[in-house]
Protein backbone atom coordinates (compact mmCIF):
# COMPACT_ATOMS: atom_id res chain seq x y z
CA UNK A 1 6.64 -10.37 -24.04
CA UNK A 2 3.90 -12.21 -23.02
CA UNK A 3 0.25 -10.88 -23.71
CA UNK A 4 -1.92 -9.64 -20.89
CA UNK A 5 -4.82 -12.55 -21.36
CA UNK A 6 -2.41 -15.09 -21.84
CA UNK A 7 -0.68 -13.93 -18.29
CA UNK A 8 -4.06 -14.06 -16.91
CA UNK A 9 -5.09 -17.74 -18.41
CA UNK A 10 -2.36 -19.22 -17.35
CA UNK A 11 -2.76 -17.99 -13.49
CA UNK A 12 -3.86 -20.32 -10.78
CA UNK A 13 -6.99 -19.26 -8.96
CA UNK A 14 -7.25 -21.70 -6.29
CA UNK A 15 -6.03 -21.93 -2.55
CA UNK A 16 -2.58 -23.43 -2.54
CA UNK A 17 -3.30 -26.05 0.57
CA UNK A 18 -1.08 -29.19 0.95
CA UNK A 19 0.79 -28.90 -2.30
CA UNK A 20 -2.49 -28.92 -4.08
CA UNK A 21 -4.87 -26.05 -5.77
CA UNK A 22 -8.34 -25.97 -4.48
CA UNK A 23 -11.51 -24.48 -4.31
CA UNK A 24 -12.54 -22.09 -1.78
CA UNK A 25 -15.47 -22.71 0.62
CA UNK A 26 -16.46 -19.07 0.03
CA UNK A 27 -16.96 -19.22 -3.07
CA UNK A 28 -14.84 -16.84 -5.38
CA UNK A 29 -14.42 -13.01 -5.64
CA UNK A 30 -13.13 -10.67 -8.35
CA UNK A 31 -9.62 -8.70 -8.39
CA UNK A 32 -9.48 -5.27 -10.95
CA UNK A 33 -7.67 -3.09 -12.56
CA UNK A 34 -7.54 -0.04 -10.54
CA UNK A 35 -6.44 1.90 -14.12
CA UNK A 36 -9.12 0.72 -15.72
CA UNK A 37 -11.98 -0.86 -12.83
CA UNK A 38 -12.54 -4.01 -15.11
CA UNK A 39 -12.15 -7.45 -13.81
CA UNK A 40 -8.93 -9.40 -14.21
CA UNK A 41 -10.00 -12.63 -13.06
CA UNK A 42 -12.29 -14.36 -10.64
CA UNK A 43 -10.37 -16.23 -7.69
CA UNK A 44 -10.87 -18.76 -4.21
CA UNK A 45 -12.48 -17.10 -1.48
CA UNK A 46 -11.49 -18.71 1.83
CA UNK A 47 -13.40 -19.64 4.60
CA UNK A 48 -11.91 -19.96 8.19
CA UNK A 49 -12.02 -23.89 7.79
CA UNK A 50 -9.57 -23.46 4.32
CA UNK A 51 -7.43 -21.35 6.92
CA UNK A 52 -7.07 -23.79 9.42
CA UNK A 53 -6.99 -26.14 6.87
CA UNK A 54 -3.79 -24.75 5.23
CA UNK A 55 -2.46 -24.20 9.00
CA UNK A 56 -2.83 -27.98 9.35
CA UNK A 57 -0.60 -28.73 6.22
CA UNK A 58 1.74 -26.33 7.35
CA UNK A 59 2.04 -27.98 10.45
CA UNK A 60 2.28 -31.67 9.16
CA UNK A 61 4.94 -30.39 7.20
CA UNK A 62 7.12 -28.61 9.89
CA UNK A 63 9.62 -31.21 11.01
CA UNK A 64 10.46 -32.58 7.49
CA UNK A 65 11.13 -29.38 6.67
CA UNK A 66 13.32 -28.21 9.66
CA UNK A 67 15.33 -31.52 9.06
CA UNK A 68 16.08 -30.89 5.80
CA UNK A 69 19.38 -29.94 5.11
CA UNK A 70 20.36 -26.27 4.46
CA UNK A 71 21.95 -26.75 1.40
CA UNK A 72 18.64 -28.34 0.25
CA UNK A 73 16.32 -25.26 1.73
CA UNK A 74 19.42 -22.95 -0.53
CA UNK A 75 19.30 -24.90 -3.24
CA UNK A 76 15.19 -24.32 -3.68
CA UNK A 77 15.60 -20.58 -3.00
CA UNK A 78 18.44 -20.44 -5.55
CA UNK A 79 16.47 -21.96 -8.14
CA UNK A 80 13.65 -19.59 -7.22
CA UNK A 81 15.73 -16.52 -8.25
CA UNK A 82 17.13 -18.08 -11.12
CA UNK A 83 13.08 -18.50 -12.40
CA UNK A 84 12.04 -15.27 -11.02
CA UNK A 85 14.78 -13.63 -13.04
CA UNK A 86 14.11 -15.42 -16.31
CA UNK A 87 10.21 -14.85 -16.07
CA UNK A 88 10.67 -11.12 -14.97
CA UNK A 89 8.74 -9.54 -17.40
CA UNK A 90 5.90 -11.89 -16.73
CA UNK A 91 5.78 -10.55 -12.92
CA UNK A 92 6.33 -7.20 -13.59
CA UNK A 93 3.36 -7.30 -16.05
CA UNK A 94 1.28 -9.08 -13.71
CA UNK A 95 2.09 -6.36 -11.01
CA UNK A 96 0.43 -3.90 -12.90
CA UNK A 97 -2.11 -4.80 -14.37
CA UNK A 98 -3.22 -5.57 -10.24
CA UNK A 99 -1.61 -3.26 -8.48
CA UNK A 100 -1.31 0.00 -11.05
CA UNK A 101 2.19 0.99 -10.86
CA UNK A 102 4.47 1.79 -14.05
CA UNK A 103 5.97 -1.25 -15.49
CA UNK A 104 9.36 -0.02 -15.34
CA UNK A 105 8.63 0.19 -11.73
CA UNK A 106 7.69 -3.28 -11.58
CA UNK A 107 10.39 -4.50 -13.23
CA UNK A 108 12.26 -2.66 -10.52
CA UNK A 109 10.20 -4.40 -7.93
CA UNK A 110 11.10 -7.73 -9.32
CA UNK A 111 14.59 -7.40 -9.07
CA UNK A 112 14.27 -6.40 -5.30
CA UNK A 113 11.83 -9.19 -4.68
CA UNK A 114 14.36 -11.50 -6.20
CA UNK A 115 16.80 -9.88 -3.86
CA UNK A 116 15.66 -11.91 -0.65
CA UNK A 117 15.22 -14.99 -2.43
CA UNK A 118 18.98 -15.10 -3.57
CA UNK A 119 20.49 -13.25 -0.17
CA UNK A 120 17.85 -15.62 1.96
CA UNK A 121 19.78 -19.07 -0.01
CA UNK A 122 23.02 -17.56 1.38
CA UNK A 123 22.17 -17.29 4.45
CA UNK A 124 20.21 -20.62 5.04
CA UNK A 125 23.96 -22.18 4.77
CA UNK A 126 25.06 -19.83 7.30
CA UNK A 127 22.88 -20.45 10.63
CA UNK A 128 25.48 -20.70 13.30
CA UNK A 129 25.73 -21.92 16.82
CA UNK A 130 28.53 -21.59 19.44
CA UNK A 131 30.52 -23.75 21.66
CA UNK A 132 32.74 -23.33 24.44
CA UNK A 133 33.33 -24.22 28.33
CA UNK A 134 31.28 -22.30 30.77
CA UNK A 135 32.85 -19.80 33.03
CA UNK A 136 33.27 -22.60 35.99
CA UNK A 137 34.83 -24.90 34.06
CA UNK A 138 32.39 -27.70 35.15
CA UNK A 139 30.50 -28.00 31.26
CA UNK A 140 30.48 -27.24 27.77
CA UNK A 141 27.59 -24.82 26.51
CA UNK A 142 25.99 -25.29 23.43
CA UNK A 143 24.19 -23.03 21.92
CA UNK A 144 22.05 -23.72 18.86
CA UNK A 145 19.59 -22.02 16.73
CA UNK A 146 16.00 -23.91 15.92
CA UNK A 147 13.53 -23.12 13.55
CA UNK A 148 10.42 -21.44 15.16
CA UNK A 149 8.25 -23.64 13.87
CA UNK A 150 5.08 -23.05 11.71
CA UNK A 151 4.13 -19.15 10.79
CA UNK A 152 1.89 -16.84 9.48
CA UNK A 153 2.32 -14.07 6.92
CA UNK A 154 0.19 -11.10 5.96
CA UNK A 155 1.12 -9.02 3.17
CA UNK A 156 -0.05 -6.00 1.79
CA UNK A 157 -1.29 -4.52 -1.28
CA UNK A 158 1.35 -2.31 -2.26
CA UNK A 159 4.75 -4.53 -3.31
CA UNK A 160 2.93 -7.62 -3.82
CA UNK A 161 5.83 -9.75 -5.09
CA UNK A 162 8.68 -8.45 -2.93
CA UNK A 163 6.94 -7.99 0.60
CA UNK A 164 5.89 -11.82 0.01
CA UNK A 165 9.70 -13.07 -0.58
CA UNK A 166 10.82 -10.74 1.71
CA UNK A 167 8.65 -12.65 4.33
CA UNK A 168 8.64 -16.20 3.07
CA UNK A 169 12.48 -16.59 1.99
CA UNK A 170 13.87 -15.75 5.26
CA UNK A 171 11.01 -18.46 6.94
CA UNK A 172 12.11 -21.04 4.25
CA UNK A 173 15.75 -20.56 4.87
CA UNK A 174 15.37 -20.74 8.83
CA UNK A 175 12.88 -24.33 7.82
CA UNK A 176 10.05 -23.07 9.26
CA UNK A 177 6.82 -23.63 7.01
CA UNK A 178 3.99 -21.12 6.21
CA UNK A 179 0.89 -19.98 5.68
CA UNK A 180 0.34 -16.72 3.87
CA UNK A 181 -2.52 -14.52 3.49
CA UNK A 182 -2.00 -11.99 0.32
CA UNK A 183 -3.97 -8.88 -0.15
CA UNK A 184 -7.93 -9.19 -1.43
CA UNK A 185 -6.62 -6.06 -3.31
CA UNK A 186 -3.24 -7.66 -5.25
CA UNK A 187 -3.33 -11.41 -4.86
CA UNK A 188 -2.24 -12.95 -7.95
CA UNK A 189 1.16 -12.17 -7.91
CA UNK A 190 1.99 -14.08 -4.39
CA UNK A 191 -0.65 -17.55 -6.65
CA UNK A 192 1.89 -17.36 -9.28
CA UNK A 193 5.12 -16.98 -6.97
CA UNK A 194 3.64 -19.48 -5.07
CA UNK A 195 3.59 -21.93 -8.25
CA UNK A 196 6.99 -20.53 -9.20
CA UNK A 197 8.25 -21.93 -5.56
CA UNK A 198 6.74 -25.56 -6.45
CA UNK A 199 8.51 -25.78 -10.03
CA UNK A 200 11.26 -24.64 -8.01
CA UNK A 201 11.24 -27.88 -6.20
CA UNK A 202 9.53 -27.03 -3.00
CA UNK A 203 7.77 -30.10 -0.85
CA UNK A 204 4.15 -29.81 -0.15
CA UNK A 205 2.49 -28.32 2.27
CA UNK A 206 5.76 -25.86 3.56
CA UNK A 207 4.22 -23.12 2.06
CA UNK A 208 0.25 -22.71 1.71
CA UNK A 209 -1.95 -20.13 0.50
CA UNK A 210 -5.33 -18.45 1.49
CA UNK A 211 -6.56 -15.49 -0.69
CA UNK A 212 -9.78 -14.06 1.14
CA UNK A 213 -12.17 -11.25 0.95
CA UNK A 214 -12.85 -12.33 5.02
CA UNK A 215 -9.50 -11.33 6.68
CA UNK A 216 -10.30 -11.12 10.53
CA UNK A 217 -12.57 -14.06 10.07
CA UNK A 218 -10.50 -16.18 7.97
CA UNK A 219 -7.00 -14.54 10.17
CA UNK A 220 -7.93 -14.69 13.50
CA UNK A 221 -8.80 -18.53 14.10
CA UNK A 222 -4.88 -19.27 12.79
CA UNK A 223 -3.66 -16.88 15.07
CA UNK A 224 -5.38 -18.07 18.37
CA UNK A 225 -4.37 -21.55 17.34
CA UNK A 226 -1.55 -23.12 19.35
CA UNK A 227 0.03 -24.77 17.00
CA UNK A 228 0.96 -21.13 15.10
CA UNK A 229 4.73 -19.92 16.36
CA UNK A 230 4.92 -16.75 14.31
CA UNK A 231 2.79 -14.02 13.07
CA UNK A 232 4.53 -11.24 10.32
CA UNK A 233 2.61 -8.70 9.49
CA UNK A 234 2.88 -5.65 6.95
CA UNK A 235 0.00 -2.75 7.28
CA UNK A 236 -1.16 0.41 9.00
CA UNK A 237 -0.74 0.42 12.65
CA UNK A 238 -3.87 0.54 13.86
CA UNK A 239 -4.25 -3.29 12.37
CA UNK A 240 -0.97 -3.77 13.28
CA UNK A 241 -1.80 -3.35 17.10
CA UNK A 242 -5.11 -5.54 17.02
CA UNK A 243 -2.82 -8.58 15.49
CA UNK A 244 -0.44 -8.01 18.53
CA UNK A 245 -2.84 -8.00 20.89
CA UNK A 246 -4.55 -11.44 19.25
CA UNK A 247 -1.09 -12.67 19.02
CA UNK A 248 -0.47 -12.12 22.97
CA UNK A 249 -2.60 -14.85 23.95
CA UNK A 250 -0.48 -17.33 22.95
CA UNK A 251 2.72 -15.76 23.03
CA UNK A 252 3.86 -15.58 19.36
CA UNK A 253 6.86 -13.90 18.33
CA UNK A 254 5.79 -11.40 15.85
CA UNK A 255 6.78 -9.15 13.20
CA UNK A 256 5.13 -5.90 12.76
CA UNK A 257 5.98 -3.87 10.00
CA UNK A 258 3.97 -0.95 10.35
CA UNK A 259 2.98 2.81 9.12
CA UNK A 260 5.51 5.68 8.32
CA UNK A 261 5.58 9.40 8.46
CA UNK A 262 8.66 9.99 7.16
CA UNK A 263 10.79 13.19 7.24
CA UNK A 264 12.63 14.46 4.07
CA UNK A 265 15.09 17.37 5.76
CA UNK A 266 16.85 19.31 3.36
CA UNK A 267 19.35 21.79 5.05
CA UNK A 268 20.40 24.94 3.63
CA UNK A 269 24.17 23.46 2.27
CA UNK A 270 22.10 20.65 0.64
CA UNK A 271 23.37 19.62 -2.98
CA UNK A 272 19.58 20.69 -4.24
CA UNK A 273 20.20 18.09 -7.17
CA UNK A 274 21.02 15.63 -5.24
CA UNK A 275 18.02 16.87 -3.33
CA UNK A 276 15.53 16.83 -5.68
CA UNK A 277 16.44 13.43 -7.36
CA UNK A 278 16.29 12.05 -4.20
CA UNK A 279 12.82 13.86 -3.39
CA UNK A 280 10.88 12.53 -6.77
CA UNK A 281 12.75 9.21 -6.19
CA UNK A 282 11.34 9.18 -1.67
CA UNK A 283 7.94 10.90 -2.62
CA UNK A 284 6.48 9.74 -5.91
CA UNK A 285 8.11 5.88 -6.34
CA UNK A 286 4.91 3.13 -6.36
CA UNK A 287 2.93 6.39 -6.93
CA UNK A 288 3.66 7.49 -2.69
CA UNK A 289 1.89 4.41 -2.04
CA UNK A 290 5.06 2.96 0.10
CA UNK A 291 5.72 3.24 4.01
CA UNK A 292 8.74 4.63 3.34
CA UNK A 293 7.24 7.39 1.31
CA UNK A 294 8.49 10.44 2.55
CA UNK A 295 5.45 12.47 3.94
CA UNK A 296 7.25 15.51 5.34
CA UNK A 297 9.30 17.62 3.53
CA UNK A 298 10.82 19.64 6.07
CA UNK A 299 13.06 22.23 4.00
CA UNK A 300 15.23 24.98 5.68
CA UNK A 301 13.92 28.76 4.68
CA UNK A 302 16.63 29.68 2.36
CA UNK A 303 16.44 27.17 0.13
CA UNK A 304 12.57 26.18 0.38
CA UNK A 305 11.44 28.93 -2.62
CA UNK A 306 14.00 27.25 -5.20
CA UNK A 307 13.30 23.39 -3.85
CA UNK A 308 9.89 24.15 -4.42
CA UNK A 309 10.10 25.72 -8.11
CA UNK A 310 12.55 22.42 -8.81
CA UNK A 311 10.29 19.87 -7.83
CA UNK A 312 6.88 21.58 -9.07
CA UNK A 313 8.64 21.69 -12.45
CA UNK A 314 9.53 17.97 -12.42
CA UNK A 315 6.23 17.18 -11.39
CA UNK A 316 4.21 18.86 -13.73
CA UNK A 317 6.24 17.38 -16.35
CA UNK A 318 5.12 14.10 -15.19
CA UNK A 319 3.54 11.20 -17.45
CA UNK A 320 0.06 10.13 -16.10
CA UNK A 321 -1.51 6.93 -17.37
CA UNK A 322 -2.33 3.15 -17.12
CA UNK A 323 0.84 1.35 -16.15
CA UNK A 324 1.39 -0.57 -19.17
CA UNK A 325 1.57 2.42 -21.76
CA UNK A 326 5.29 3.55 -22.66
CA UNK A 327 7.20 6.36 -20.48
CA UNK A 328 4.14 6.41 -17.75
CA UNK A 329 5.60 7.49 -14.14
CA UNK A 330 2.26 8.24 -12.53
CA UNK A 331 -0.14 5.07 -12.40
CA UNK A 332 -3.43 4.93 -10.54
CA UNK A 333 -3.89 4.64 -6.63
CA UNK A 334 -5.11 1.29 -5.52
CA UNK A 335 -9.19 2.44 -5.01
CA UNK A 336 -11.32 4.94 -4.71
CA UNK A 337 -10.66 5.55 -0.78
CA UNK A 338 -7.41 6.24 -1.57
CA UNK A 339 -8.06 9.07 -4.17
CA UNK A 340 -11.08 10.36 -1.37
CA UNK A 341 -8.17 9.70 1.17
CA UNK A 342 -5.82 11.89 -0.48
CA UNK A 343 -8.08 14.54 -1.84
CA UNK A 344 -8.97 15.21 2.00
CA UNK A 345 -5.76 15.81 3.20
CA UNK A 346 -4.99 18.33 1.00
CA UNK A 347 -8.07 20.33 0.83
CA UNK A 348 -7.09 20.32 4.94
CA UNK A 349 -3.96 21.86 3.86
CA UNK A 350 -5.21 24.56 1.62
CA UNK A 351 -7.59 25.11 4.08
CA UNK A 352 -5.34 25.95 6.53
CA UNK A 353 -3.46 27.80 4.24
CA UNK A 354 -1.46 25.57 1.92
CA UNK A 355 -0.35 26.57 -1.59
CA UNK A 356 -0.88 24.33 -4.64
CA UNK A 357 2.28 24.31 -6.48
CA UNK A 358 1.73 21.67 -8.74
CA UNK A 359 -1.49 19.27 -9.48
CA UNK A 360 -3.58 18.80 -6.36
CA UNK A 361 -7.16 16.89 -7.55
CA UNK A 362 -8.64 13.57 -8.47
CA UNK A 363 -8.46 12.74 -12.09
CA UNK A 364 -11.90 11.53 -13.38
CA UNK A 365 -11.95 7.97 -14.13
CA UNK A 366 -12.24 5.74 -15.59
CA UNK A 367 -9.83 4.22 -13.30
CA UNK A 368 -8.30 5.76 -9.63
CA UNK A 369 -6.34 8.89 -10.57
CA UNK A 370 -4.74 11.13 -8.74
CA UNK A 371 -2.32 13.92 -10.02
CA UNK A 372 1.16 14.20 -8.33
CA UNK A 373 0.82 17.04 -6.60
CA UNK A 374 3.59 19.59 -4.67
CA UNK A 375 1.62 21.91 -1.61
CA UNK A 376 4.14 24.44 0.34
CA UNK A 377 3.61 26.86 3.03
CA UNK A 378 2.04 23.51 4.74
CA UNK A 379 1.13 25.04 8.52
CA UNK A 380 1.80 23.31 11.88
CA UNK A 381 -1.32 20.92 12.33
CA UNK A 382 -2.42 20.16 8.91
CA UNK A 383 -3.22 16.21 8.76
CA UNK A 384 -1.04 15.60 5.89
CA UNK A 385 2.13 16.24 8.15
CA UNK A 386 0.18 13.49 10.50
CA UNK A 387 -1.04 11.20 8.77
CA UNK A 388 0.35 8.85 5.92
CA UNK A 389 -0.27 10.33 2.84
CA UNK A 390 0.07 6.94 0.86
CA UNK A 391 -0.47 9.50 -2.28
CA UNK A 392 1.48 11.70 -4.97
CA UNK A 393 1.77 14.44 -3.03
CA UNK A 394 4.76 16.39 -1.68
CA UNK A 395 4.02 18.27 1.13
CA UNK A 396 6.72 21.67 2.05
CA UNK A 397 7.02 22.99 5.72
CA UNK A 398 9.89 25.65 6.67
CA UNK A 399 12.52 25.40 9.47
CA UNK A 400 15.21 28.08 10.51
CA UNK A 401 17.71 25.97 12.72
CA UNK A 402 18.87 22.52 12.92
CA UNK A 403 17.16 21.95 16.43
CA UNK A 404 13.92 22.85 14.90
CA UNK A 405 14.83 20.60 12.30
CA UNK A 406 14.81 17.75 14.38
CA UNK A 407 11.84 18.72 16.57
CA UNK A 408 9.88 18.49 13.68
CA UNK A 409 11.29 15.15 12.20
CA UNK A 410 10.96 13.54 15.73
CA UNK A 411 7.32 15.47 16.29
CA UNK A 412 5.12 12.00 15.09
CA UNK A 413 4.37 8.50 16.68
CA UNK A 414 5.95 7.08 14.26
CA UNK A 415 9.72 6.21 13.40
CA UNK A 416 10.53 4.01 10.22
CA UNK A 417 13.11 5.92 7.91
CA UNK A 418 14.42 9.45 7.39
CA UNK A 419 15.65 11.21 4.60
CA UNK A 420 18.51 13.98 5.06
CA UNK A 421 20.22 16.04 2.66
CA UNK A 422 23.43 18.30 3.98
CA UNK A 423 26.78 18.40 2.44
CA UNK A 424 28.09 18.66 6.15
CA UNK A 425 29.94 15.61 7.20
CA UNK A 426 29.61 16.14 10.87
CA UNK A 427 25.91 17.28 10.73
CA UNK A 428 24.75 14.17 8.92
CA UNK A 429 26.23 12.31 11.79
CA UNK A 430 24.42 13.93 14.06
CA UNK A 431 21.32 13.53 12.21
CA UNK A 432 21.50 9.99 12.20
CA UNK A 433 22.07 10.24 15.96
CA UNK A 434 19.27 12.48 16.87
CA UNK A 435 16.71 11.11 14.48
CA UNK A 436 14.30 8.93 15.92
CA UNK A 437 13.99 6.61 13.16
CA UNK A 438 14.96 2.57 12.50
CA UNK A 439 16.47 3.53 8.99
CA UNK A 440 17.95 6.60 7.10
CA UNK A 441 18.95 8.05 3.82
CA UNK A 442 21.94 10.13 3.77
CA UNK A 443 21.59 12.16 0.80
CA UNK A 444 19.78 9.30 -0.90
CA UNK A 445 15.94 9.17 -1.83
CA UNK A 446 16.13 5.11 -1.38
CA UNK A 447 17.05 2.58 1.01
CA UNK A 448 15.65 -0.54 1.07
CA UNK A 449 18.29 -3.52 0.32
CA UNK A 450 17.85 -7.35 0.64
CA UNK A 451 21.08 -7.09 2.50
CA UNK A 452 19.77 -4.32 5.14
CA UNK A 453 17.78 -4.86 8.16
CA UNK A 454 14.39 -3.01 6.75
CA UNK A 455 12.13 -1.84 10.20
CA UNK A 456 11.53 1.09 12.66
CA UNK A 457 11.16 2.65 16.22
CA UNK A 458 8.20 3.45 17.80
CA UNK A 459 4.79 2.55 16.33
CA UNK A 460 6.17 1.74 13.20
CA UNK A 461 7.02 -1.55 14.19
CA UNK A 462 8.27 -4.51 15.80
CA UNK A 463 11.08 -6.86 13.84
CA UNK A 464 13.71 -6.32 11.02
CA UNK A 465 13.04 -8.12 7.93
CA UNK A 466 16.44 -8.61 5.09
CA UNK A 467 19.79 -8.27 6.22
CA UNK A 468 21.46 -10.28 8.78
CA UNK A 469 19.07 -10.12 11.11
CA UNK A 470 16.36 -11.12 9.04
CA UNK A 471 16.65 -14.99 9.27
CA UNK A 472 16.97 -15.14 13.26
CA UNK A 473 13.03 -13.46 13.03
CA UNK A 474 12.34 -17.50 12.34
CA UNK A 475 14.90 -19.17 14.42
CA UNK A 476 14.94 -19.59 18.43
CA UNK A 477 17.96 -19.76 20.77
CA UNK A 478 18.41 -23.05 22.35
CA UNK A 479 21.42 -23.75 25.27
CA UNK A 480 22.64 -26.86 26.59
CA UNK A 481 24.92 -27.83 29.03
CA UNK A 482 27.46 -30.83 28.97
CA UNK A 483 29.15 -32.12 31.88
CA UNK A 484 32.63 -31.83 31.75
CA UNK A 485 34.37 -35.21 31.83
């Protein structure tokens, strides 16, 4: 395996603008470790101008790109997950040593990336039309799709290889080109995908890369531009409604994957094993730092005493430590307002009442340490069943009937996935009827897929990204009518 300075030499540390590496007009800034706080590297600091800049090359690219031929735009994505796969342990390393989470983790993360890459080259081959005579019998319709022309990505810190390829494969496939902003936090992972997709044999200038420590500056002159047809977007709401509201001016279609508060319901006929697999699997996977983290557990009464002991017993046995060290399932959280963020919403807990089961304080650093942590007894009105914990810590509230059960599930602003446990047929199907949410686990603590539509209700977003319906996110309907002869 390769070692952890030779991963780091061999990174690119310019824009990617054109088909070409460059300097930033900014200057540079500095990515870390967050297990350690030392410096990785040093990297390209955009300005606005590089923005627009790589917004210019995306749009000289566009109709090349759209005319290329599908098999051509499969071909590249294919050979993208063949080199993904063979340099796995290279990403997963590089993950990390960024981002913080366990490398087994990564590795996980790599394989899911590489997901959208491979299900995205199947589907490029597959964008269909229809034909036929219209109801009057005077024409033929045909309806086409187009791509939507140039876009513009924003990813997040958390799953820096696969919400990148789950953004820019399905653009690719569609033959739109791009313009992606990574994370100031985790940015090297989308500079050496990036280079991965060139070796892979993609033409300049269809996908381009800004890596800023400006975001609204260096963001919001590419989105008021008219030449931009699509903004996606993966954050916290609040951001999340801003870019909608930029994006209104000129009308872009947008995808908005947004914040989660999601409910783990465990009914009194739960399989508790299945249960609490799929409870350490929803709560502490990328260290809670994932929107579909669940946030509440919602557990009925006569089974919430032995859930509890389970889980604080599989907790406290967990393995706390820098990523990279052997059997480690609890890295660091991504900065020190993290750690501050999830120290305060517990102390509001215990405050109001909450009982520390397991864990429940800041580890001192070096590095941004946090212990998994399990808090029942969690009263009505505590912040951590409002807000996103984005943090190890599993939070218990009570419930005594399945109504309530769903009151409290539905009782949030938010609606991205669900988690319910019942060995009842009949009330799982009505769960997945009466829960408010755009996807659910069914006695399952995971459930993202490449070949699932991944998105919610409500204000967790706007959009499905995998699946079928990821690839029509970048394509437009177009109808036209041919006189009959």
């Amino acid at each position: 395996m390769i070692t952890e300075t030779a991963l780091l030499e061999k990174l690119p540390r310019g824009l990617f603008i054109g088909g070409e590496w460059v300097d930033g007009s900014a200057g540079t800034f500095a990515v870390h470790d967050p297990a350690t706080g030392d410096v990785l590297v040093e990297i390209a600091d955009a300005s606005p101008e590089d923005g627009i800049r790589a917004l210019d090359a995306a749009v000289a690219a566009q109709d090349a790109w759209a005319a290329t031929a599908p098999r051509t735009r499969s071909d590249i994505l294919r050979r993208a997950f063949d080199l993904l796969t063979e340099r796995a342990d290279e990403f997963a390393l590089l993950m990390t040593l960024e981002m913080g989470k366990p490398l087994a983790e990564a590795r996980g993360e790599v394989t899911y990336g590489g997901e959208f890459l491979r299900w995205f080259s199947e589907e490029a081959v597959r964008i269909a039309g229809r034909y036929g005579s219209n109801p009057e019998g005077t024409g033929r319709m045909v309806i086409s799709q187009r791509p939507v022309g140039p876009c513009f990505f924003i990813t997040p810190w958390n799953f820096p290889l696969a919400m990148a390829t789950r953004k820019i494969a399905p653009a690719l496939a569609a033959g739109c080109t791009v313009v992606v902003k990574p994370p100031e936090l985790t940015p090297l992972t989308t500079l050496a995908f990036v280079q991965l997709l060139v070796e892979a044999g993609l033409p300049a200038g269809v996908v381009n890369v800004v890596t800023t420590t400006t975001s609204s500056a260096v963001s919001g002159p590419i989105i008021a531009d008219p030449r931009l047809r699509k903004l996606s977007f993966t954050g916290s709401t609040p951001v999340g409604k801003k870019l909608i509201a930029q994006a209104a001016e000129g009308v872009l279609r947008v995808s908005m994957e947004l914040g989660g508060n999601a409910p783990f319901v465990v009914f009194d006929d739960a399989d508790l094993d299945k249960a609490v697999d799929g409870a350490m699997a929803a709560k502490f996977r990328n260290i809670g730092q994932a929107c579909t983290a669940a946030n509440r557990f919602i557990v009925h009464e006569a089974v919430a005493g032995e859930f509890a002991d389970r889980v604080s017993e599989r907790v406290r046995a967990m393995k706390i430590g820098r990523g990279t060290e052997e059997g480690v399932q609890i890295g660091p959280l991504i900065d020190q307002k993290a750690v501050d963020g999830t120290a305060a919403l517990v102390k509001d807990a215990v405050d109001r009442g909450a009982v520390v089961r397991a864990g429940g304080s800041a580890i001192e650093g070096p590095g941004t340490f946090f212990e998994p942590t399990v808090i029942t007894e969690v009263a009505a009105g505590s912040d951590i069943l409002r807000e996103e914990i984005f943090g190890p810590v599993l939070a218990i509230a009570t419930f005594a009937s399945e109504d309530e059960a769903v009151r409290l599930a539905n009782d949030t602003e938010y609606g991205l996935v669900s988690y319910v446990f019942t060995e009842d047929l009949q009330r799982g199907v009505r769960m997945i009827d009466r829960l408010e949410t755009g996807m659910m686990g069914l006695n399952i603590g995971v459930v993202s897929n490449a070949a699932a539509p991944f998105g919610g209700v409500k204000q967790s977003g706007v959009g499905r990204e995998g699946g079928l319906e990821g690839i029509h996110e970048y394509l437009s309907t177009k109808y036209t009518l041919i006189p009959a002869s």
